[in-house]
PDB file of N, CA and C in Angstrom:
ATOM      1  N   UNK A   1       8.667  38.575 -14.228  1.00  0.00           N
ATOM      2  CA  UNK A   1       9.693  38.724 -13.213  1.00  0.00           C
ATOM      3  C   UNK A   1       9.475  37.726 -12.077  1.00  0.00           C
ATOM      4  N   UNK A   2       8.682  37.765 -11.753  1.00  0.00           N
ATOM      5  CA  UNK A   2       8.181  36.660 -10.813  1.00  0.00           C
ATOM      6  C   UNK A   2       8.622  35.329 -10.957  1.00  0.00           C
ATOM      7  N   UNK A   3       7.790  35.129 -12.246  1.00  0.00           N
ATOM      8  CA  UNK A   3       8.568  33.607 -12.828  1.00  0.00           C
ATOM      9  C   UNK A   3       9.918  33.629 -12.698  1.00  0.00           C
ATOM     10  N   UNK A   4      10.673  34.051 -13.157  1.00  0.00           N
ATOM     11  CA  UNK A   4      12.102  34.046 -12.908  1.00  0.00           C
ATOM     12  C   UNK A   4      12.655  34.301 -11.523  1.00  0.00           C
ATOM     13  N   UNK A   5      12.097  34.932 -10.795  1.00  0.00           N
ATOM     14  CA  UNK A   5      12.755  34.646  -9.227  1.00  0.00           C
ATOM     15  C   UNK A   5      12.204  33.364  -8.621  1.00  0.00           C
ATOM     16  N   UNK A   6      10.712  32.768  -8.882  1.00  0.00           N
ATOM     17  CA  UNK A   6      10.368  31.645  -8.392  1.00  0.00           C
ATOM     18  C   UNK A   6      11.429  30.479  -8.925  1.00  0.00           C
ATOM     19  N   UNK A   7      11.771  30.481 -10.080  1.00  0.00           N
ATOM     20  CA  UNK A   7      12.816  29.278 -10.386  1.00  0.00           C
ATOM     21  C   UNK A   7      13.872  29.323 -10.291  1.00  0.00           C
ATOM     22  N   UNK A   8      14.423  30.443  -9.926  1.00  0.00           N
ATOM     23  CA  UNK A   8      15.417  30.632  -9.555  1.00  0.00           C
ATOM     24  C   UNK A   8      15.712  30.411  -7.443  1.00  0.00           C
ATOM     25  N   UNK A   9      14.483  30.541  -7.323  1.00  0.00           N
ATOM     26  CA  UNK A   9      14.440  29.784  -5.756  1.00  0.00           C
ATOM     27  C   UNK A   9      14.274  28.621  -5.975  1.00  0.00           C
ATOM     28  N   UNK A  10      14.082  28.079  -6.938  1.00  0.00           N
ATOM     29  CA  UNK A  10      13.880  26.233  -6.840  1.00  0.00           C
ATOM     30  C   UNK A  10      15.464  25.768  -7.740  1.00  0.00           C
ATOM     31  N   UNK A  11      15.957  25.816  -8.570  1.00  0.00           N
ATOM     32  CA  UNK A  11      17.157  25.591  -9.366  1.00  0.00           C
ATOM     33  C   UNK A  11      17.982  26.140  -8.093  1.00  0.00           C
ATOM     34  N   UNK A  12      18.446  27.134  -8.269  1.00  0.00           N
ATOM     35  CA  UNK A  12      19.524  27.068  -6.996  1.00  0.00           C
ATOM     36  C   UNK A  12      19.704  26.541  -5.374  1.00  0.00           C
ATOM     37  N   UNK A  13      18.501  26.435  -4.819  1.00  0.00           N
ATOM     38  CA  UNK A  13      18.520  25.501  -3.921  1.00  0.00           C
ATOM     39  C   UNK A  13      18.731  23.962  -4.210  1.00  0.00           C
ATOM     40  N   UNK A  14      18.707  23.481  -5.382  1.00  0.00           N
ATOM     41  CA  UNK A  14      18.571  22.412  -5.635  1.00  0.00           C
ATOM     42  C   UNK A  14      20.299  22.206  -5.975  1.00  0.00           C
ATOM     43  N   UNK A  15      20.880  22.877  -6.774  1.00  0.00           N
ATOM     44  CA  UNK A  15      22.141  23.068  -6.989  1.00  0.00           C
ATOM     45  C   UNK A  15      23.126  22.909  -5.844  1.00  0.00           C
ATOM     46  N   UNK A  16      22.704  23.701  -4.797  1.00  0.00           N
ATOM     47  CA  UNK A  16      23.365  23.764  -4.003  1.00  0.00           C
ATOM     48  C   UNK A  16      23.525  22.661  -2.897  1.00  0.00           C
ATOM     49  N   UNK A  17      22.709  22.342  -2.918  1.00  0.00           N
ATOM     50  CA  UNK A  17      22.229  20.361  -2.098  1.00  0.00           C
ATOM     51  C   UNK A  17      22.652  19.250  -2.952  1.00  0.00           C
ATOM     52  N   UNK A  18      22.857  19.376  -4.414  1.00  0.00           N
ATOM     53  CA  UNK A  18      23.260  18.744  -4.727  1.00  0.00           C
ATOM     54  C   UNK A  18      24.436  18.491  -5.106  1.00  0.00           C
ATOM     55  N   UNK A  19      25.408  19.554  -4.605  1.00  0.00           N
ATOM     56  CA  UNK A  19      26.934  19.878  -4.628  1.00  0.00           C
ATOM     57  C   UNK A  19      27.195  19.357  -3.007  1.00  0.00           C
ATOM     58  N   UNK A  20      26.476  19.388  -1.914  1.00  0.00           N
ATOM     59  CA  UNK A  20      26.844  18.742  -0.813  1.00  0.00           C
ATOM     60  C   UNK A  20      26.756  17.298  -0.983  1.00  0.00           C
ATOM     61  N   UNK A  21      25.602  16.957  -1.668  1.00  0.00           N
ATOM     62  CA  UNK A  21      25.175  15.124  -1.343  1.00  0.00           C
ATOM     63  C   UNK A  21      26.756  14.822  -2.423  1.00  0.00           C
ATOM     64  N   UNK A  22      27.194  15.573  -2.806  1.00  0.00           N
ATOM     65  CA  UNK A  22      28.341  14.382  -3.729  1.00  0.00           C
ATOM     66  C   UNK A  22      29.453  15.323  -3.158  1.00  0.00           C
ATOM     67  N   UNK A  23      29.509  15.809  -2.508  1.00  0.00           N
ATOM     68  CA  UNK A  23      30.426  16.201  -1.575  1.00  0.00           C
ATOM     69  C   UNK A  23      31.580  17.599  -1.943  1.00  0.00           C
ATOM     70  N   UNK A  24      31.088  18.118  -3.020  1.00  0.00           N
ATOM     71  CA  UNK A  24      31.914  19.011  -3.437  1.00  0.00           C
ATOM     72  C   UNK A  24      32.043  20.571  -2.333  1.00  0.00           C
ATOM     73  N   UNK A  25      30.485  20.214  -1.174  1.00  0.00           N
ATOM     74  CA  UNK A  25      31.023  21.644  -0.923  1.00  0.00           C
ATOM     75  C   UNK A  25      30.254  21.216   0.831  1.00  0.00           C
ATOM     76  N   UNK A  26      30.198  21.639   1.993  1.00  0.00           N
ATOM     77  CA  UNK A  26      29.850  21.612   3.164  1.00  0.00           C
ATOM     78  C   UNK A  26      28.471  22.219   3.811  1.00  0.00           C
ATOM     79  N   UNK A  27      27.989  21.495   4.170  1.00  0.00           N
ATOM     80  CA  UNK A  27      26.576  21.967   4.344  1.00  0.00           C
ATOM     81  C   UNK A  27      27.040  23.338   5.552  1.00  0.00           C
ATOM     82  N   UNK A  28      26.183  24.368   5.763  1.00  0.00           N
ATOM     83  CA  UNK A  28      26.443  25.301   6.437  1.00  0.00           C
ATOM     84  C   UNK A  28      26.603  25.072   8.284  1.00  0.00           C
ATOM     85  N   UNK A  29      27.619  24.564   8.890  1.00  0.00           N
ATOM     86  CA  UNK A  29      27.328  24.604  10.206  1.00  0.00           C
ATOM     87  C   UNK A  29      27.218  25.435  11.601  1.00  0.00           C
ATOM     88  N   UNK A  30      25.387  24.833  11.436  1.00  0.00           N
ATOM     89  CA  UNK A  30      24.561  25.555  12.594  1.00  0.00           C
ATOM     90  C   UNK A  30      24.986  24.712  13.496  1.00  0.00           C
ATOM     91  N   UNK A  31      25.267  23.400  14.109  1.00  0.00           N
ATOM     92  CA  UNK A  31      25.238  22.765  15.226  1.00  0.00           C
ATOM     93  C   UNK A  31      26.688  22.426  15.322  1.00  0.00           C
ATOM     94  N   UNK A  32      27.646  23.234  15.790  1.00  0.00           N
ATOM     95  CA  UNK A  32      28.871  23.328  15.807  1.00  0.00           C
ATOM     96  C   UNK A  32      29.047  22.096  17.093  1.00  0.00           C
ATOM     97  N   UNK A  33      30.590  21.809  16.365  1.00  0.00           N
ATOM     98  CA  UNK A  33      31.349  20.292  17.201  1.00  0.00           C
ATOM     99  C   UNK A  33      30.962  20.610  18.721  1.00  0.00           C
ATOM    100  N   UNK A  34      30.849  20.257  19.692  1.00  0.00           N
ATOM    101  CA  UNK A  34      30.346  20.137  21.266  1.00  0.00           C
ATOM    102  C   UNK A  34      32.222  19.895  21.643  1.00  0.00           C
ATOM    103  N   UNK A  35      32.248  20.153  22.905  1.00  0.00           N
ATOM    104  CA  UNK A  35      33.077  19.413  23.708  1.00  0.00           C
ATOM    105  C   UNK A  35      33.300  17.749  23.486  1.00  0.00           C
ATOM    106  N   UNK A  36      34.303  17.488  22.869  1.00  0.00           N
ATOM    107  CA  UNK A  36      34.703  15.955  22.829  1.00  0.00           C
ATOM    108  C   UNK A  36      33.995  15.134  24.311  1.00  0.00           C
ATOM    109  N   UNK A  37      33.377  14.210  24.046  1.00  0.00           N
ATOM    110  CA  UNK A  37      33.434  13.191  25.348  1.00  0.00           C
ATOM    111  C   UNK A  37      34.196  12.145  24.966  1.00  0.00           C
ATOM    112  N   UNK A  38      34.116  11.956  26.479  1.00  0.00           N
ATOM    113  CA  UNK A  38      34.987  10.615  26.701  1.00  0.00           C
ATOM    114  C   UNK A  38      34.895   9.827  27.351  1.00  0.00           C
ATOM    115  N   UNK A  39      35.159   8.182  27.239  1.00  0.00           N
ATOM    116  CA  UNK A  39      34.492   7.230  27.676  1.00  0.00           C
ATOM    117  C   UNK A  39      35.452   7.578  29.579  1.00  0.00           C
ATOM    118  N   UNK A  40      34.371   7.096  30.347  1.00  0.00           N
ATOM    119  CA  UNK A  40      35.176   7.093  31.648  1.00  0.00           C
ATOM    120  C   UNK A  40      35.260   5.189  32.194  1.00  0.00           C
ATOM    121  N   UNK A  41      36.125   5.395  32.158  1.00  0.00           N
ATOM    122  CA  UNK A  41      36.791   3.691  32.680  1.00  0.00           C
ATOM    123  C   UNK A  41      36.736   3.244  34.312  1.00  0.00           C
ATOM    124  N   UNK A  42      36.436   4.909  34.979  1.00  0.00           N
ATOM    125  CA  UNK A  42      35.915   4.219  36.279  1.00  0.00           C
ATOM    126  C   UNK A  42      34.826   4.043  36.809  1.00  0.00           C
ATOM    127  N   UNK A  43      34.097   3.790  35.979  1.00  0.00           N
ATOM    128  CA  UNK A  43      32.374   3.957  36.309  1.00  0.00           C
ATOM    129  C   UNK A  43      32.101   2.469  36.691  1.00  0.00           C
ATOM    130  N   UNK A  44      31.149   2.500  38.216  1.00  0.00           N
ATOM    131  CA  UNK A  44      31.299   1.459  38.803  1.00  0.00           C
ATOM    132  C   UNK A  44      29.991   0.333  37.961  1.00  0.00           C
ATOM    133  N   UNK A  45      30.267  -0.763  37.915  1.00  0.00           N
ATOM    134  CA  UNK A  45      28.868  -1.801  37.559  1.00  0.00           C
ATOM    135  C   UNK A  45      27.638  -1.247  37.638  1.00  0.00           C
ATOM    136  N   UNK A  46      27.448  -0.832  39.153  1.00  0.00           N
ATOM    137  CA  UNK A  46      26.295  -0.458  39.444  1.00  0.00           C
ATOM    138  C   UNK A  46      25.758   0.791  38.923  1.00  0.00           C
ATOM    139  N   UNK A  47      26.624   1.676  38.272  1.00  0.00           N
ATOM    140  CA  UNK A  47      26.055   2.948  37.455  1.00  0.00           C
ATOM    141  C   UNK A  47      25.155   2.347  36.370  1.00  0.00           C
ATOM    142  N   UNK A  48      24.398   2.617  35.962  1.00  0.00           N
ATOM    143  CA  UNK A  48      23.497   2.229  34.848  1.00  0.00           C
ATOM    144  C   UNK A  48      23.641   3.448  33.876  1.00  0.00           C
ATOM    145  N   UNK A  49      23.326   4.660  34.117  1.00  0.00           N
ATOM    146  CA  UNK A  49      23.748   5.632  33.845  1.00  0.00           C
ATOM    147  C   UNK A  49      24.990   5.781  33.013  1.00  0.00           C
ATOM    148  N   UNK A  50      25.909   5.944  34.099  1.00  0.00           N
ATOM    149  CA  UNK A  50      27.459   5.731  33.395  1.00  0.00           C
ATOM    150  C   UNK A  50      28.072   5.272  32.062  1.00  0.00           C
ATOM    151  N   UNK A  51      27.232   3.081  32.424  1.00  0.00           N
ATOM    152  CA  UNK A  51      27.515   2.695  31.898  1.00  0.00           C
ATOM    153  C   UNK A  51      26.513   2.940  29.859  1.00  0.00           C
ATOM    154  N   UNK A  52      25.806   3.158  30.160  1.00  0.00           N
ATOM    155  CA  UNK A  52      24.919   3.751  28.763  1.00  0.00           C
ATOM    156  C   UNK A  52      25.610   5.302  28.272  1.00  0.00           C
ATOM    157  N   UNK A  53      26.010   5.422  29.447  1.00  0.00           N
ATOM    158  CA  UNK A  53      26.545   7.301  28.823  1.00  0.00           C
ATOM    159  C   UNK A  53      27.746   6.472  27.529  1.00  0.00           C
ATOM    160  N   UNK A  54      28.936   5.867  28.422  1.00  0.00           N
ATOM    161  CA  UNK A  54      29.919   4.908  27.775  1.00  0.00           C
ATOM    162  C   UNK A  54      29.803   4.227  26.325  1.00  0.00           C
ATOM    163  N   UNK A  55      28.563   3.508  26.253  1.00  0.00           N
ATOM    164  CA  UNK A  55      28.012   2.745  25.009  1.00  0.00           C
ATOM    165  C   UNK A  55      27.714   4.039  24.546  1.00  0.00           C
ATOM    166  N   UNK A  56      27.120   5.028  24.602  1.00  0.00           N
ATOM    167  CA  UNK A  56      26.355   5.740  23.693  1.00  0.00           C
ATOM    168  C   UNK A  56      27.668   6.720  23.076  1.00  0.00           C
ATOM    169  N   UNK A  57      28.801   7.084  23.226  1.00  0.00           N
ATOM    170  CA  UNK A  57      29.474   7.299  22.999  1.00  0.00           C
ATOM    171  C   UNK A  57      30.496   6.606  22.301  1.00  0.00           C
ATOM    172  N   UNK A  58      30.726   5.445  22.161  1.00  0.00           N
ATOM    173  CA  UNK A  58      31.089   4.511  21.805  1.00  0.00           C
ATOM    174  C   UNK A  58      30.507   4.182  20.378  1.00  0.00           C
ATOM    175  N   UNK A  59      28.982   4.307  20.239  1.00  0.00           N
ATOM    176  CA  UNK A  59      28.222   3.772  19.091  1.00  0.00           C
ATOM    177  C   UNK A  59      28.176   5.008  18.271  1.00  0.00           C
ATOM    178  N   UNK A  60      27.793   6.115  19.248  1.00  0.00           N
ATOM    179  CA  UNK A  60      27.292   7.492  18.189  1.00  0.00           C
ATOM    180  C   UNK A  60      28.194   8.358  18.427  1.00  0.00           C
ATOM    181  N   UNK A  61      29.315   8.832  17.533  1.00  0.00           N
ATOM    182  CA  UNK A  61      30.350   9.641  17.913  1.00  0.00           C
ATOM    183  C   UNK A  61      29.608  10.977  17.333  1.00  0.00           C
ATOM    184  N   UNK A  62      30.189  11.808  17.934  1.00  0.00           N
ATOM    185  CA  UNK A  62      29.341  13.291  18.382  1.00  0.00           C
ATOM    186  C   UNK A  62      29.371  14.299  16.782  1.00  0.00           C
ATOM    187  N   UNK A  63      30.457  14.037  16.890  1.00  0.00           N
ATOM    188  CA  UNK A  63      30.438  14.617  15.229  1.00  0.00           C
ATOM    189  C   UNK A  63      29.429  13.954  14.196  1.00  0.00           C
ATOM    190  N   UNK A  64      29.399  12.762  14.445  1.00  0.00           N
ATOM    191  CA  UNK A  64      27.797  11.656  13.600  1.00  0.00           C
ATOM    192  C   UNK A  64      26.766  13.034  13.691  1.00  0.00           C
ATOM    193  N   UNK A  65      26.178  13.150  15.355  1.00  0.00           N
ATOM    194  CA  UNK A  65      25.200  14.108  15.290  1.00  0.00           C
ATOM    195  C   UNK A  65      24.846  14.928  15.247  1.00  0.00           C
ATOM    196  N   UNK A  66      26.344  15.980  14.882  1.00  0.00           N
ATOM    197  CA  UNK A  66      26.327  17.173  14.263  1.00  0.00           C
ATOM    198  C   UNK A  66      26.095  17.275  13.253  1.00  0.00           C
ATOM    199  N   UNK A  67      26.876  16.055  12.669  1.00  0.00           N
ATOM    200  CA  UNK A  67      26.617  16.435  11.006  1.00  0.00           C
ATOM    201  C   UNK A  67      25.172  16.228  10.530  1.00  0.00           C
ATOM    202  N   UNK A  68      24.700  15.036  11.431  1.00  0.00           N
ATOM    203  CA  UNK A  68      23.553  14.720  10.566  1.00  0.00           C
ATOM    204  C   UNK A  68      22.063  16.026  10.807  1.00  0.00           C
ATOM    205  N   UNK A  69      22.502  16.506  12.496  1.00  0.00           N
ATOM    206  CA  UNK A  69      21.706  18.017  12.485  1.00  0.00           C
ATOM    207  C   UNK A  69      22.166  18.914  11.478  1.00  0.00           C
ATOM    208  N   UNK A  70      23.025  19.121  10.940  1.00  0.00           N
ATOM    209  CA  UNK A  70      23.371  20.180   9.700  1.00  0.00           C
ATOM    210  C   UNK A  70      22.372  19.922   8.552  1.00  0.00           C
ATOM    211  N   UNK A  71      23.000  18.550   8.629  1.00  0.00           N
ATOM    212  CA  UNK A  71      22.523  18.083   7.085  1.00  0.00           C
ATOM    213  C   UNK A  71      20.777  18.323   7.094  1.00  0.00           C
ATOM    214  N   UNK A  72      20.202  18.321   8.287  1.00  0.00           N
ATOM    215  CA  UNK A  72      18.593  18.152   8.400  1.00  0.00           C
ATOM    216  C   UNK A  72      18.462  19.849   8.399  1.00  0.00           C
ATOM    217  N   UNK A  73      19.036  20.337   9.136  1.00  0.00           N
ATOM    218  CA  UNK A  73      18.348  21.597   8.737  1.00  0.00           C
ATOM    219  C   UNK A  73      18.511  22.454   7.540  1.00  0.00           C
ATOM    220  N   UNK A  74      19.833  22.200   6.789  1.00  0.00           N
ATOM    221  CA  UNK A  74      19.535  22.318   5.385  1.00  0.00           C
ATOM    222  C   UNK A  74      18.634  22.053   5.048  1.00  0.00           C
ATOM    223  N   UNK A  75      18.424  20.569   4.541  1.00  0.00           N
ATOM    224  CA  UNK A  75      16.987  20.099   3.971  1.00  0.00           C
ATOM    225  C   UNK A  75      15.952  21.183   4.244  1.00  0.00           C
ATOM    226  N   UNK A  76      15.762  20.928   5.811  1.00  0.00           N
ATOM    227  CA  UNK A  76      14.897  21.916   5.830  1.00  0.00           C
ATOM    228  C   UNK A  76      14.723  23.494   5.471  1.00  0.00           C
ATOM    229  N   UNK A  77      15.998  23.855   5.103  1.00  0.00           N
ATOM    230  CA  UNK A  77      15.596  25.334   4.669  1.00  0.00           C
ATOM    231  C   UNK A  77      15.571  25.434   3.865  1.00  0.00           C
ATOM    232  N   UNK A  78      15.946  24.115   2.486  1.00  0.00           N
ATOM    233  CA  UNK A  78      16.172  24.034   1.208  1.00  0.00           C
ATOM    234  C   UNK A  78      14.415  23.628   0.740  1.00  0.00           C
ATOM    235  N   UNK A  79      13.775  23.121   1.464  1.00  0.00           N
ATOM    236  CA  UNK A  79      12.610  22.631   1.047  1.00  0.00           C
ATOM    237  C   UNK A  79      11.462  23.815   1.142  1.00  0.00           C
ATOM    238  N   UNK A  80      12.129  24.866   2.557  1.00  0.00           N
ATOM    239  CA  UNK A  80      11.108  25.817   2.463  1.00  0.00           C
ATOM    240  C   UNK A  80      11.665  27.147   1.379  1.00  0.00           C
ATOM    241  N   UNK A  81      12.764  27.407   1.027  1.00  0.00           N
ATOM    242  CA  UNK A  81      12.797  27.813  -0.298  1.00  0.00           C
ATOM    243  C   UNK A  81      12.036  27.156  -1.607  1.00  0.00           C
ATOM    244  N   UNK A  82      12.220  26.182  -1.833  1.00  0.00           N
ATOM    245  CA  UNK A  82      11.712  25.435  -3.079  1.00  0.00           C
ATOM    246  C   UNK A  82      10.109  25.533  -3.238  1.00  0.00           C
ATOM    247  N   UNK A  83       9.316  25.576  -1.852  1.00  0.00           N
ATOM    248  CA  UNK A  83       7.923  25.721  -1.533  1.00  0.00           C
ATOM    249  C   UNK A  83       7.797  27.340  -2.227  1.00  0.00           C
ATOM    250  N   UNK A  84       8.358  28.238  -1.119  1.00  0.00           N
ATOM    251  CA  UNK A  84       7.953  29.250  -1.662  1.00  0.00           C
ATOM    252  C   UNK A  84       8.165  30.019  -3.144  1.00  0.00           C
ATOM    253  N   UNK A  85       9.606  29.129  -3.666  1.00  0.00           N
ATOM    254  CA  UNK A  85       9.855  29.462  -5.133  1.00  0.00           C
ATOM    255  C   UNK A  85       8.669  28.954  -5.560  1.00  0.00           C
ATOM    256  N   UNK A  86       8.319  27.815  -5.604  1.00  0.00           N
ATOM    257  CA  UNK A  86       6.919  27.164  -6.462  1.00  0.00           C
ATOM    258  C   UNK A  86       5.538  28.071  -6.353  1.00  0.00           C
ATOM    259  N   UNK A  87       5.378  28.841  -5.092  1.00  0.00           N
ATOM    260  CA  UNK A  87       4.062  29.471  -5.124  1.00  0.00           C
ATOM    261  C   UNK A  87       4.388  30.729  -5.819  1.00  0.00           C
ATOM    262  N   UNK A  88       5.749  31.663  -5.429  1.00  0.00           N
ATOM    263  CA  UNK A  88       6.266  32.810  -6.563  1.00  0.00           C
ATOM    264  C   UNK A  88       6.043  32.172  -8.283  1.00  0.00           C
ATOM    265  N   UNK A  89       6.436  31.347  -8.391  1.00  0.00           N
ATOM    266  CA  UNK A  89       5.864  30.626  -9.983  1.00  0.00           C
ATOM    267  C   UNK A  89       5.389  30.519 -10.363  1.00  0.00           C
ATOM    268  N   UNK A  90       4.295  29.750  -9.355  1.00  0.00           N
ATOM    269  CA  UNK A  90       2.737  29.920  -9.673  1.00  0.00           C
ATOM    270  C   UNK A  90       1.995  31.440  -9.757  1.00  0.00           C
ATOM    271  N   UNK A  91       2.088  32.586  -9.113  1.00  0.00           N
ATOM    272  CA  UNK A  91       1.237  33.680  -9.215  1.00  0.00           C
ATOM    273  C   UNK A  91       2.295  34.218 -10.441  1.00  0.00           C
ATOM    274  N   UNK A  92       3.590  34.077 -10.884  1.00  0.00           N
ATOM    275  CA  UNK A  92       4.102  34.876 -12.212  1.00  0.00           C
ATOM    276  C   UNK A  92       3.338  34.057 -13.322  1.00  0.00           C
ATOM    277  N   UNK A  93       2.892  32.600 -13.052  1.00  0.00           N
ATOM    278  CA  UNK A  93       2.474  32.000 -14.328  1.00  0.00           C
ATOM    279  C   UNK A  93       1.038  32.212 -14.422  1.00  0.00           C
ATOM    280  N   UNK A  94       0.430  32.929 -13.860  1.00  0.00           N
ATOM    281  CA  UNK A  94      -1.348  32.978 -13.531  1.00  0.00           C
ATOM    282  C   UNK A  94      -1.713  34.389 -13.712  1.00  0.00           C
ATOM    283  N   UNK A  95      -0.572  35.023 -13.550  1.00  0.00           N
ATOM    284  CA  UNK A  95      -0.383  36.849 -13.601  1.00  0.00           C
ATOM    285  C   UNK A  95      -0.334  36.554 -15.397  1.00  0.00           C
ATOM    286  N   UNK A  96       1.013  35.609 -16.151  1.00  0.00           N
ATOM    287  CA  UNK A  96       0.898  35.667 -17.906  1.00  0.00           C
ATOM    288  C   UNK A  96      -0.004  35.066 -18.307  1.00  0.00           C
ATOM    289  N   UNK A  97      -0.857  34.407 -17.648  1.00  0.00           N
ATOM    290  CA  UNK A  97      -2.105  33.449 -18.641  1.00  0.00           C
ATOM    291  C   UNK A  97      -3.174  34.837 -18.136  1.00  0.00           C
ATOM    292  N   UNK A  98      -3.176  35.873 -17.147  1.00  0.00           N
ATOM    293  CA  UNK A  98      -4.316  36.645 -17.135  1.00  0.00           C
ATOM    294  C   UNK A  98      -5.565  35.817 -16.014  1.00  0.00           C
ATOM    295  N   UNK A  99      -4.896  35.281 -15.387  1.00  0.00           N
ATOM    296  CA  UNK A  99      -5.786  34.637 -14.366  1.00  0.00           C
ATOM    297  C   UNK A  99      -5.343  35.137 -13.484  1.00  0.00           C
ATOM    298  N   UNK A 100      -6.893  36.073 -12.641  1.00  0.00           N
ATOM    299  CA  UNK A 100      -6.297  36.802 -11.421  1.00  0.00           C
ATOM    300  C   UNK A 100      -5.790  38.030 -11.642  1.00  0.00           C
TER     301      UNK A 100
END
């Protein structure tokens, strides 16, 4: 029994990440869209501030870093399933060889 829930934590996590990377289905979103920004056009020269808020908005649109926080903490919860499926696997396969 063991064995079979351990691979079954590693096959279906894997399934399921691999239906997002080719796009058939949406990674789960934890880091929901923010308030739109927007570039401000009266920000004087001398803002330094301002003017980097402007570029950085400009280069990295906000939805970029939502998605790509989604996409990371999947991974990450997909990897700590797959860990713990592998050690459930290991004690069902060590429990049928009689080791332990």
């Amino acid at each position: 029994m063991l064995l079979i829930v351990g691979l079954l934590l590693i096959i279906l996590p894997l399934w399921q990440t691999y239906s997002i990377f080719t796009g058939k289905s949406l990674p789960p979103q934890v880091f929901m869209n923010a308030v739109p920004l927007t570039v401000d056009n009266n920000v004087a020269i001398t803002d330094v501030q301002g003017q980097m808020q402007n570029a950085l908005i400009k280069v990295l649109p906000i939805n970029l870093i939502n998605n790509t926080l989604n996409l990371a903490s999947w991974l990450i919860l997909m990897w700590i399933l797959i860990y713990g499926g592998s050690k459930i696997s290991g004690i069902g396969v060590k429990l049928l060889n009689g080791k332990e």
